[in-house]
C-alpha atoms as a PDB file:
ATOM      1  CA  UNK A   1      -5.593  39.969 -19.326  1.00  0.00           C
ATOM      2  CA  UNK A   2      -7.730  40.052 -15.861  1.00  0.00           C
ATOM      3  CA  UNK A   3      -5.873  42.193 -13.205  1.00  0.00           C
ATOM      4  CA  UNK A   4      -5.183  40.640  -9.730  1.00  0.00           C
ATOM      5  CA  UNK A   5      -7.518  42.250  -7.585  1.00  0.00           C
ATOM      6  CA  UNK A   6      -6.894  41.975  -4.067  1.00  0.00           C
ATOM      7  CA  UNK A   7      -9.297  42.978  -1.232  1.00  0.00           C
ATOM      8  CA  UNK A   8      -8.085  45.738   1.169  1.00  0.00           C
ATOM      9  CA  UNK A   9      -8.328  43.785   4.305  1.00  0.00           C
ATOM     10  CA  UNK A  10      -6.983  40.690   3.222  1.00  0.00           C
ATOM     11  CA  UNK A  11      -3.678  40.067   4.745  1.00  0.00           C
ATOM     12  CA  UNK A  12      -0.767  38.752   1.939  1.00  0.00           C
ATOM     13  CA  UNK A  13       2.528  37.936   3.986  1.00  0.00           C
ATOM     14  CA  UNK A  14       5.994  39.585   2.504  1.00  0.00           C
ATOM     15  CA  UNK A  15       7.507  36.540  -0.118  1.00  0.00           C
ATOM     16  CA  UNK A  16       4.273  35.050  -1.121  1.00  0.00           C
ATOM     17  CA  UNK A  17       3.623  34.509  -5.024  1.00  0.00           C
ATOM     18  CA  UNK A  18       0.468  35.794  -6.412  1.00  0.00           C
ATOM     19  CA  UNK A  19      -0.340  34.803 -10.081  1.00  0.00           C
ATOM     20  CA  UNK A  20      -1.565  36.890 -12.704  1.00  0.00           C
ATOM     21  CA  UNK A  21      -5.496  37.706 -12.505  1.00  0.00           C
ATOM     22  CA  UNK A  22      -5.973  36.042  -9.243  1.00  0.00           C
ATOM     23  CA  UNK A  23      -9.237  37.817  -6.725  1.00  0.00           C
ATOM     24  CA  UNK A  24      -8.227  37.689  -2.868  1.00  0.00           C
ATOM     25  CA  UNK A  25     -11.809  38.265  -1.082  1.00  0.00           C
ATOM     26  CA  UNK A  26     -12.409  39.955   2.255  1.00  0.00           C
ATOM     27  CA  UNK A  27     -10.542  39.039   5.031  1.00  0.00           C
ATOM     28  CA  UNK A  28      -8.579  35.872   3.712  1.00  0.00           C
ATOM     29  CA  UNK A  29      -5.134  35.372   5.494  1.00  0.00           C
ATOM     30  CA  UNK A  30      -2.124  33.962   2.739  1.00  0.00           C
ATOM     31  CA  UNK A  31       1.035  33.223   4.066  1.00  0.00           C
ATOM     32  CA  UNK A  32       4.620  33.922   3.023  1.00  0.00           C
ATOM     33  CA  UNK A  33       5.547  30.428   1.186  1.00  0.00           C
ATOM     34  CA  UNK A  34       2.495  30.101  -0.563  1.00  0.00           C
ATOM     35  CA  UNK A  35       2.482  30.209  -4.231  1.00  0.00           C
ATOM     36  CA  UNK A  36      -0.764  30.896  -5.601  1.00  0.00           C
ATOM     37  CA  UNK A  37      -1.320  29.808  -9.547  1.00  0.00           C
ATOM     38  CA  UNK A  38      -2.585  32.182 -12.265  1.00  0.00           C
ATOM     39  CA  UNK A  39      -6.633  33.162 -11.730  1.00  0.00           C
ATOM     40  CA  UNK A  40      -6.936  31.622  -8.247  1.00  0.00           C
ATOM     41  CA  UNK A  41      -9.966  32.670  -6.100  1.00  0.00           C
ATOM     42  CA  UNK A  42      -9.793  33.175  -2.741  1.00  0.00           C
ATOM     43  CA  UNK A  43     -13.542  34.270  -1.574  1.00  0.00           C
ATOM     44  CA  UNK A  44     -13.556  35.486   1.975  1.00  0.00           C
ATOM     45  CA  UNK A  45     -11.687  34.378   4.811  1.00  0.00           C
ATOM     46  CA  UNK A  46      -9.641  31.832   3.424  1.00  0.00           C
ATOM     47  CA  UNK A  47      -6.889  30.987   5.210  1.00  0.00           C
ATOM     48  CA  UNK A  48      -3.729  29.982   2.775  1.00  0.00           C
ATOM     49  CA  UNK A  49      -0.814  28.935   5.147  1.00  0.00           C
ATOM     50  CA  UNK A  50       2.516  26.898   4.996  1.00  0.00           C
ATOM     51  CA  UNK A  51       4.475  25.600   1.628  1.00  0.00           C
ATOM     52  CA  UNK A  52       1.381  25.472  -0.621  1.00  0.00           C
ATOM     53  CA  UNK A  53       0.947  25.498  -3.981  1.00  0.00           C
ATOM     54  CA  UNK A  54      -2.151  26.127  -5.374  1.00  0.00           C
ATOM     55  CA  UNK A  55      -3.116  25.497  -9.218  1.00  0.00           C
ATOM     56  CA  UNK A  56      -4.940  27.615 -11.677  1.00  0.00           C
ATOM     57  CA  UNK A  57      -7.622  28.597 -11.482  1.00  0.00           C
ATOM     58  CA  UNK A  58      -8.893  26.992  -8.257  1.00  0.00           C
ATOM     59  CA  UNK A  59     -11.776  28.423  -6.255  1.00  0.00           C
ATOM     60  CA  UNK A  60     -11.677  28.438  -2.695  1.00  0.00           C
ATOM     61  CA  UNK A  61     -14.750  28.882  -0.711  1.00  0.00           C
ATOM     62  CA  UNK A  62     -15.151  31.051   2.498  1.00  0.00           C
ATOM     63  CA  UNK A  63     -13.682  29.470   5.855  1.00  0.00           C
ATOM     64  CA  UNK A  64     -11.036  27.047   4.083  1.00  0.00           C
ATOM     65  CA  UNK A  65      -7.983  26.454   5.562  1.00  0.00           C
ATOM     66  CA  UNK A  66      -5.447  24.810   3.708  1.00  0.00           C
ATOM     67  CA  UNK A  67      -1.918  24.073   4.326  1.00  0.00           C
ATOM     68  CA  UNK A  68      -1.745  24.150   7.618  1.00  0.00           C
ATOM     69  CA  UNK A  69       0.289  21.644  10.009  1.00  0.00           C
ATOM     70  CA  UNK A  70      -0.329  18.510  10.256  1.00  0.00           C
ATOM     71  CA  UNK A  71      -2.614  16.893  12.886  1.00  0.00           C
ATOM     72  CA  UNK A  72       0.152  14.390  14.079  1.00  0.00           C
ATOM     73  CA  UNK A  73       1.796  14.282  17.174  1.00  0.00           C
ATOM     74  CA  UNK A  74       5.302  12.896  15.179  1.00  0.00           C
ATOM     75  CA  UNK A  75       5.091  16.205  13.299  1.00  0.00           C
ATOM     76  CA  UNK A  76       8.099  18.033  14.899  1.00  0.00           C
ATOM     77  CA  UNK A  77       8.032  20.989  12.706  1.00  0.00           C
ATOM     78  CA  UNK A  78       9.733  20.219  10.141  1.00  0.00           C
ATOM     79  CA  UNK A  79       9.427  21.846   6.699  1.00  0.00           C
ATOM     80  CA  UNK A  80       6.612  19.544   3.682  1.00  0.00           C
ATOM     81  CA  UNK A  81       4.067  20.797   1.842  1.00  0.00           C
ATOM     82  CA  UNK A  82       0.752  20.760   0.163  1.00  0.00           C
ATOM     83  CA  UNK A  83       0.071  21.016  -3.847  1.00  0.00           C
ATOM     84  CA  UNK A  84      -3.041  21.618  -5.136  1.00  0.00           C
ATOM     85  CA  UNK A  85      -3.615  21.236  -8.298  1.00  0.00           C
ATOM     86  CA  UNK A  86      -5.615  23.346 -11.222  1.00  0.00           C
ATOM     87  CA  UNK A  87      -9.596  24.131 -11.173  1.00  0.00           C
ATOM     88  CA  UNK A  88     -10.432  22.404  -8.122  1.00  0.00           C
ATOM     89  CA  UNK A  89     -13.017  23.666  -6.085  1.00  0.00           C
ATOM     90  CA  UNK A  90     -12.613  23.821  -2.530  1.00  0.00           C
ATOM     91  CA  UNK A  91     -16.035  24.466  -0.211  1.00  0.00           C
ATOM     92  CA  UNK A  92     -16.462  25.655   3.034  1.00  0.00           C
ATOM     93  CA  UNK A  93     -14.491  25.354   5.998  1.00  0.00           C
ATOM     94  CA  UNK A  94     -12.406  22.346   4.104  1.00  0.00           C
ATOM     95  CA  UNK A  95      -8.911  21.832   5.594  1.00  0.00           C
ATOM     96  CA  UNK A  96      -6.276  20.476   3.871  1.00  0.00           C
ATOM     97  CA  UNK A  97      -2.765  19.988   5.843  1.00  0.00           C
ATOM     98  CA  UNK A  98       0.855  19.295   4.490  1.00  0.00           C
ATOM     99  CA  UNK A  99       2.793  16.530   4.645  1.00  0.00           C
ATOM    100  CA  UNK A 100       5.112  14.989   7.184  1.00  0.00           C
ATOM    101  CA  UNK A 101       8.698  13.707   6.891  1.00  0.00           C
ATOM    102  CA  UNK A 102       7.753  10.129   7.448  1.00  0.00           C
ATOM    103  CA  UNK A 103       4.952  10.264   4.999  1.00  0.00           C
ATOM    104  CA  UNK A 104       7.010  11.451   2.181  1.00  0.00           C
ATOM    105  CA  UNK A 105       6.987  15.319   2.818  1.00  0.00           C
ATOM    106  CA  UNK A 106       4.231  16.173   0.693  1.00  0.00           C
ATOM    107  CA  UNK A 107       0.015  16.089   0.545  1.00  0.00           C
ATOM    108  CA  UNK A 108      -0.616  16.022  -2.987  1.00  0.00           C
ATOM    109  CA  UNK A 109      -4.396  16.924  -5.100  1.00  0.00           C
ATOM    110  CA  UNK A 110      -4.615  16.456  -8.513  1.00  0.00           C
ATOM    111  CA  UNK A 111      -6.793  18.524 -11.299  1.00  0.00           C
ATOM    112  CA  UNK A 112     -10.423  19.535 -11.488  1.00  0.00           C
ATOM    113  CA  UNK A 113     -11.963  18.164  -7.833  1.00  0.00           C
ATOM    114  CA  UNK A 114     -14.425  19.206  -5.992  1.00  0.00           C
ATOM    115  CA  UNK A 115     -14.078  18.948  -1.734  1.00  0.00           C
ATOM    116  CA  UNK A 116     -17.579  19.804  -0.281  1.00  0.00           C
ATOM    117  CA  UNK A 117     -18.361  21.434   2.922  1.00  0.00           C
ATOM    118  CA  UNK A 118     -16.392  20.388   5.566  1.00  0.00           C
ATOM    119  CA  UNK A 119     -13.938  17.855   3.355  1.00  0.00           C
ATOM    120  CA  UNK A 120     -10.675  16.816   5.341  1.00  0.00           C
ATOM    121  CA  UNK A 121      -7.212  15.880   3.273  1.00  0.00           C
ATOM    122  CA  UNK A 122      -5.005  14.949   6.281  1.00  0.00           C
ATOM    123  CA  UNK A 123      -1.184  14.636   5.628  1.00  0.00           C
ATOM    124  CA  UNK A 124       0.592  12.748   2.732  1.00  0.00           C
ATOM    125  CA  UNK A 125      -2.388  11.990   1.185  1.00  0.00           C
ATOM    126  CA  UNK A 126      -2.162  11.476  -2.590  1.00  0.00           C
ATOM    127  CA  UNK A 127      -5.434  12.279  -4.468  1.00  0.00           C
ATOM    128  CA  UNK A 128      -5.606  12.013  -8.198  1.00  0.00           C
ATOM    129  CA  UNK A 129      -7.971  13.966 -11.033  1.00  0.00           C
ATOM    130  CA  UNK A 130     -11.662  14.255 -11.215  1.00  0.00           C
ATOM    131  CA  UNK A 131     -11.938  13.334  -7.343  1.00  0.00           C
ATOM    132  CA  UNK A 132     -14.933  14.302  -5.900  1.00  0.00           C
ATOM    133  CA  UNK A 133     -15.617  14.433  -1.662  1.00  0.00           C
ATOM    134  CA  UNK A 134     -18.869  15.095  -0.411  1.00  0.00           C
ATOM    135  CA  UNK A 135     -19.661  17.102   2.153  1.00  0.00           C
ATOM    136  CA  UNK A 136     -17.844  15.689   5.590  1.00  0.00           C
ATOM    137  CA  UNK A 137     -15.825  13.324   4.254  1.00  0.00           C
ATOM    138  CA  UNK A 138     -12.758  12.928   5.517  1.00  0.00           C
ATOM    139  CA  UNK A 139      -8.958  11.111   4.576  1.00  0.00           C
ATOM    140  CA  UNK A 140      -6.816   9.709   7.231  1.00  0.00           C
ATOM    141  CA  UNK A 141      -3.063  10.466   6.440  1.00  0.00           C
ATOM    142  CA  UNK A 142      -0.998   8.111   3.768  1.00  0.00           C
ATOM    143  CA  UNK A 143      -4.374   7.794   1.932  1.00  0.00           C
ATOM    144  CA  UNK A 144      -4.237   7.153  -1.911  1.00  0.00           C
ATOM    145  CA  UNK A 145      -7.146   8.090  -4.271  1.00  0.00           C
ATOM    146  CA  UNK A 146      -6.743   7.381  -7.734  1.00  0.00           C
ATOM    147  CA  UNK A 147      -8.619   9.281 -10.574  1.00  0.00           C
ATOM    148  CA  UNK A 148     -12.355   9.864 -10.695  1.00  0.00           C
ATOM    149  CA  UNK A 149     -13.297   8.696  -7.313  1.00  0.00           C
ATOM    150  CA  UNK A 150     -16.377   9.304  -5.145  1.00  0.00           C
ATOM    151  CA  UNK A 151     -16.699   9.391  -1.725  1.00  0.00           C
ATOM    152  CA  UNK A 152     -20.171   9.751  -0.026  1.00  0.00           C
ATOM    153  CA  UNK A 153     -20.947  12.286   2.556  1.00  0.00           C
ATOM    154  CA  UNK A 154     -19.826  11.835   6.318  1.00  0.00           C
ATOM    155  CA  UNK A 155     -17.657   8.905   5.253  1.00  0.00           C
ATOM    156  CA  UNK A 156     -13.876   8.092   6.392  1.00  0.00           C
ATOM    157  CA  UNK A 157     -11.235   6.480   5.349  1.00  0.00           C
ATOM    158  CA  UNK A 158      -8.565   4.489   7.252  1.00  0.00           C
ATOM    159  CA  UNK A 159      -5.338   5.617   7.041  1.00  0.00           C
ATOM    160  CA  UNK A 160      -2.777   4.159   4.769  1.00  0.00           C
ATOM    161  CA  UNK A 161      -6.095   2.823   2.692  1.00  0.00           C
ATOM    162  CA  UNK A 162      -5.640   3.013  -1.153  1.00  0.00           C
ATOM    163  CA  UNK A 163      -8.729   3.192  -3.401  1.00  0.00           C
ATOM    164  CA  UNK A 164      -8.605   2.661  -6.981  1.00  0.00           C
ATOM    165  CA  UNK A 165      -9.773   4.401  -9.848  1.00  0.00           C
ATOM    166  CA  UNK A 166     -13.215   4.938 -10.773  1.00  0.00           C
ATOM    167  CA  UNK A 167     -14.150   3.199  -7.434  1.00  0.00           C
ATOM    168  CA  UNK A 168     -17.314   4.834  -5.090  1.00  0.00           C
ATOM    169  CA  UNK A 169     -17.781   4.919  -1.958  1.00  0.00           C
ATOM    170  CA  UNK A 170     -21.705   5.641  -0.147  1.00  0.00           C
ATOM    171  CA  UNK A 171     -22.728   8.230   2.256  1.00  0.00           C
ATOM    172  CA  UNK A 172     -21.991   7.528   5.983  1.00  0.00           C
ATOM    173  CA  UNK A 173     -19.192   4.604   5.331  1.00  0.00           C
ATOM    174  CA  UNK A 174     -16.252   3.713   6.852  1.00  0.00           C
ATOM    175  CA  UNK A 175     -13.656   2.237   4.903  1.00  0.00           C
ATOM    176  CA  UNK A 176     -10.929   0.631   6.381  1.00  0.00           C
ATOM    177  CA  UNK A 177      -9.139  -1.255   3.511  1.00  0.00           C
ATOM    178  CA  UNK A 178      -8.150  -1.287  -0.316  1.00  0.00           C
ATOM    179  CA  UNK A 179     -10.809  -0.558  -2.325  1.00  0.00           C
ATOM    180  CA  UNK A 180     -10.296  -2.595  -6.183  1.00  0.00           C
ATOM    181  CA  UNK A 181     -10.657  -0.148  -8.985  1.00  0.00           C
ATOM    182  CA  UNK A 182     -14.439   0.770 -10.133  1.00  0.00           C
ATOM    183  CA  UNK A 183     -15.368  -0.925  -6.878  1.00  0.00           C
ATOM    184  CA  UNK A 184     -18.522  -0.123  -5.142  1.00  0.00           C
ATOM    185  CA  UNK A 185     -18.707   0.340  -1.499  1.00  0.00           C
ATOM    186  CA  UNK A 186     -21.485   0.899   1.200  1.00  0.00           C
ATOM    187  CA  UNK A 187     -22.639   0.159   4.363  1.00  0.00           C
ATOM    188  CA  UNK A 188     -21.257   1.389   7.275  1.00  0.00           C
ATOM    189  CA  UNK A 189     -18.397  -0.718   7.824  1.00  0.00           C
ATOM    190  CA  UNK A 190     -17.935  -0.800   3.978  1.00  0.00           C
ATOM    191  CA  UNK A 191     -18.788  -3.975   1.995  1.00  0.00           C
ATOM    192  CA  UNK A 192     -17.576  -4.146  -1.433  1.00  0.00           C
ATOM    193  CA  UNK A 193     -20.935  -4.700  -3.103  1.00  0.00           C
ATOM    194  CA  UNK A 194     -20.710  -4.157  -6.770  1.00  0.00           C
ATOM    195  CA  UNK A 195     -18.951  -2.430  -9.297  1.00  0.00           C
ATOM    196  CA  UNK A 196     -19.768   1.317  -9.873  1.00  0.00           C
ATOM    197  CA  UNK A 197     -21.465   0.789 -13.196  1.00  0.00           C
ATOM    198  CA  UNK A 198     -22.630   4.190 -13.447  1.00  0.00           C
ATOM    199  CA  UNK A 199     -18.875   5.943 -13.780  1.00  0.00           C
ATOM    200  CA  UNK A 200     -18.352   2.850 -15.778  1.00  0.00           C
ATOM    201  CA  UNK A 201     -20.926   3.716 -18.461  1.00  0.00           C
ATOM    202  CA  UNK A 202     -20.297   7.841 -18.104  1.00  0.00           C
ATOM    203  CA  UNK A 203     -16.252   7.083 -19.215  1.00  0.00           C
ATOM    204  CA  UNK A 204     -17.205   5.453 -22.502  1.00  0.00           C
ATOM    205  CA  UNK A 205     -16.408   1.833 -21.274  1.00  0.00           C
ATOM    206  CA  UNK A 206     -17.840  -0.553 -23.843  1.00  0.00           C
ATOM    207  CA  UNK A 207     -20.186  -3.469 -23.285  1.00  0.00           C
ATOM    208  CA  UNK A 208     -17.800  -6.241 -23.658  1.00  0.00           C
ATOM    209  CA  UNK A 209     -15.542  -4.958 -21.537  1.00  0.00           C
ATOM    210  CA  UNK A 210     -18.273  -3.752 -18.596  1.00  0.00           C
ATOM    211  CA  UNK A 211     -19.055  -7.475 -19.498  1.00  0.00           C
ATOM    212  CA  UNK A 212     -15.681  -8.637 -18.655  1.00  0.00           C
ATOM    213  CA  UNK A 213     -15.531  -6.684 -15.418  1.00  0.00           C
ATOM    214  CA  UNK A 214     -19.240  -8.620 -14.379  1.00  0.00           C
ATOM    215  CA  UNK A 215     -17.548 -11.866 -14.995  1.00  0.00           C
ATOM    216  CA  UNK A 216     -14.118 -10.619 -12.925  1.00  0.00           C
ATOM    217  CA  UNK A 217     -16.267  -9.277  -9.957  1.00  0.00           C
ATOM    218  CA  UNK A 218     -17.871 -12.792  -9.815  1.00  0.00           C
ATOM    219  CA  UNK A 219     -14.550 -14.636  -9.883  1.00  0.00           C
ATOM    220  CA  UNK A 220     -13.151 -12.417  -7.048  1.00  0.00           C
ATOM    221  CA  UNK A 221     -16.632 -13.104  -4.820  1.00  0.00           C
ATOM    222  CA  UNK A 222     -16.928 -16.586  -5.874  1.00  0.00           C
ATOM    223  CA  UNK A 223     -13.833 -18.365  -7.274  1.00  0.00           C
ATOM    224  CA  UNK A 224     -11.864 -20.989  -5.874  1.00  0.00           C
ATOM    225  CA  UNK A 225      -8.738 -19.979  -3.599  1.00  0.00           C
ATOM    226  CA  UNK A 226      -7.979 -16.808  -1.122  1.00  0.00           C
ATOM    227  CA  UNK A 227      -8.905 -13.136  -2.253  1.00  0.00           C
ATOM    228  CA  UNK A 228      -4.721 -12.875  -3.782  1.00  0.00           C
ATOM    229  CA  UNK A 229      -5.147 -16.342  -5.717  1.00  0.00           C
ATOM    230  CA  UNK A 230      -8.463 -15.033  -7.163  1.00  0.00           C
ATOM    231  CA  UNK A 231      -7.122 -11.691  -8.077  1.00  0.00           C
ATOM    232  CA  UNK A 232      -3.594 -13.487  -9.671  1.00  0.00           C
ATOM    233  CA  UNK A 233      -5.863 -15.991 -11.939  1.00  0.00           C
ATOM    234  CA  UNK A 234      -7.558 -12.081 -13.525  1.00  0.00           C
ATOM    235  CA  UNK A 235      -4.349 -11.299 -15.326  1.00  0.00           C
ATOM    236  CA  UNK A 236      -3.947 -14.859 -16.863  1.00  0.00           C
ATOM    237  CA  UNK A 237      -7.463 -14.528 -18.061  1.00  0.00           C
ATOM    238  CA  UNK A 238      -8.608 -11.680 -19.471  1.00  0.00           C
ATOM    239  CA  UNK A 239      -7.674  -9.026 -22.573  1.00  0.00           C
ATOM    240  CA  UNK A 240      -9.952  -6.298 -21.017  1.00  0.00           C
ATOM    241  CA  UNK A 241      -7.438  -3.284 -20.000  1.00  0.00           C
ATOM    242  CA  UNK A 242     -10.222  -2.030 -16.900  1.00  0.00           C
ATOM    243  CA  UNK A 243     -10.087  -6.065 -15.337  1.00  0.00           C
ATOM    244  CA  UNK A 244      -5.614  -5.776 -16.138  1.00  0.00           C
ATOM    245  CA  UNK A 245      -6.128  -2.439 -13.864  1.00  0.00           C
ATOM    246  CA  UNK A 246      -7.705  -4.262 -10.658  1.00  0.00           C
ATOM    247  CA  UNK A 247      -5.158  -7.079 -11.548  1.00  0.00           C
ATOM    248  CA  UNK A 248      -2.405  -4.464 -11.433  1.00  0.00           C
ATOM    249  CA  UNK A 249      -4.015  -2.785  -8.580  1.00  0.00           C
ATOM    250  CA  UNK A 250      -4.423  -5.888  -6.498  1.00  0.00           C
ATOM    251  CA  UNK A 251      -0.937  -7.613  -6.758  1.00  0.00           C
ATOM    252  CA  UNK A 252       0.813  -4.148  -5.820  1.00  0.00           C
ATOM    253  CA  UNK A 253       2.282  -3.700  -2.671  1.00  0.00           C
ATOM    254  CA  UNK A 254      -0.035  -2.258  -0.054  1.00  0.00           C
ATOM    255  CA  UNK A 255       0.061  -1.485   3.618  1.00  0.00           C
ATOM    256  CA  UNK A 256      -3.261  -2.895   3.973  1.00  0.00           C
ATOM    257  CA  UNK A 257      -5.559  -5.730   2.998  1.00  0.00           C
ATOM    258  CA  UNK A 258      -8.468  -5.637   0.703  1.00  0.00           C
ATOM    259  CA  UNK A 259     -12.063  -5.445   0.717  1.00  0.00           C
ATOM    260  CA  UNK A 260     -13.769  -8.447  -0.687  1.00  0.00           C
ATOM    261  CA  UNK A 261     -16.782  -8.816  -1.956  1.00  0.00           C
ATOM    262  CA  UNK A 262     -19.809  -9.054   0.708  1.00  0.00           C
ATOM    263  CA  UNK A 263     -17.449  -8.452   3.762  1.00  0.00           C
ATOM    264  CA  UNK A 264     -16.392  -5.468   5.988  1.00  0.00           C
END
């Protein structure tokens, strides 16, 4: 079993955990209620602060700061936290902050991401698995990113926005409301403008049922009634588990509204 190797000039505080065969580089800064996960890296100058969990085998890149406070004036400080899941990679100078008390009390980040360069998580946000932000993008607080999401370089998202599995978002976008599951968005004010056929084809979905998602995309852009009586009509229609999900994911309660097709 690898030994925990710590560098002599990083700076662990008295009462923080530090699992088995984790590497602390030069210089990085952990704090006393952090609870780093078996094989962790910390590469240089990583700062590890507040009630923060951190998974196996993560990697965190030089300049990182995660766990700090939250950038919220209502933040009174009060005690929430940040959990990071297992094998995510974490870039450079990425910041991650905890959570607030009237967001829930807790940032969460599922398993194997990847955060760019310069990624922000702000406060209660709830990321799922496989989520990958490119460099500079950044999530206002409350956020919700399901599994296997992309979200282009330099974008932002609105807070309290939820955005569904599988969905995409392009470079330099802002994105101010629900995005449907396997969505695709782009433009700068983010237009729902497809389906992200791509991630579609990489997860094994089958023809009939990328077929069935073609013909659901064209009901909610096209069909008779408001954006909710569209959306309703999918689950009375179809046997395809991916179009039940946007179903599902549509008539859930949210604090915002939802892109449609062709408009910001």
């Amino acid at each position: 079993m690898t030994e925990t190797a710590i560098h002599p000039s990083a700076f662990i505080e008295p009462g923080a955990v530090i699992g088995q065969g984790c590497e602390i580089g030069p210089f990085c800064h952990v704090g006393s209620d952090v609870r780093l996960g078996d094989r962790v890296t910390l590469k240089s100058h990583v700062v590890v602060a507040g009630h923060t969990v951190i998974g196996d085998e993560t990697v965190i890149f030089p300049f990182a700061c995660i766990g700090e406070v939250p950038q919220d004036l209502k933040f009174k400080g009060e005690t929430t936290r940040l959990v990071v899941g297992a094998r995510n990679r974490i870039r450079e100078h990425v910041t991650m902050n905890t959570g607030t008390r009237g967001g829930g009390g807790v940032t969460r980040i599922g398993d194997d991401g990847l955060f760019m360069a310069g990624c922000h998580v702000a406060h209660d946000v709830q990321i799922g698995n496989r989520v990958v932000l490119v460099n500079s993008a950044a999530l206002a607080g409350h956020c919700i990113i399901e599994d296997d999401v992309i979200i282009g370089g330099l974008s932002g998202v609105h807070q309290f926005v939820r955005i569904g599995q599988g969905a995409i978002i392009g470079a330099v976008t802002m994105v101010t409301n629900d995005v449907i599951p396997f969505g695709l968005v782009q433009a700068p004010r983010g237009v729902l403008d497809g389906l992200n056929l791509v991630g579609l084809k990489r997860r094994g979905a089958s023809r009939s049922d990328i077929t069935s998602l073609r013909a659901a995309f064209q009901m909610l852009a096209q069909g008779e009634g408001t954006f909710q009586d569209r959306a309703s009509r999918l689950g009375e229609e179809t046997d395809s588990p991916y179009v039940r999900q946007i179903f599902d994911f549509v008539t859930s309660q949210s604090d915002r509204t939802y892109l449609t097709p062709g408009k910001s």
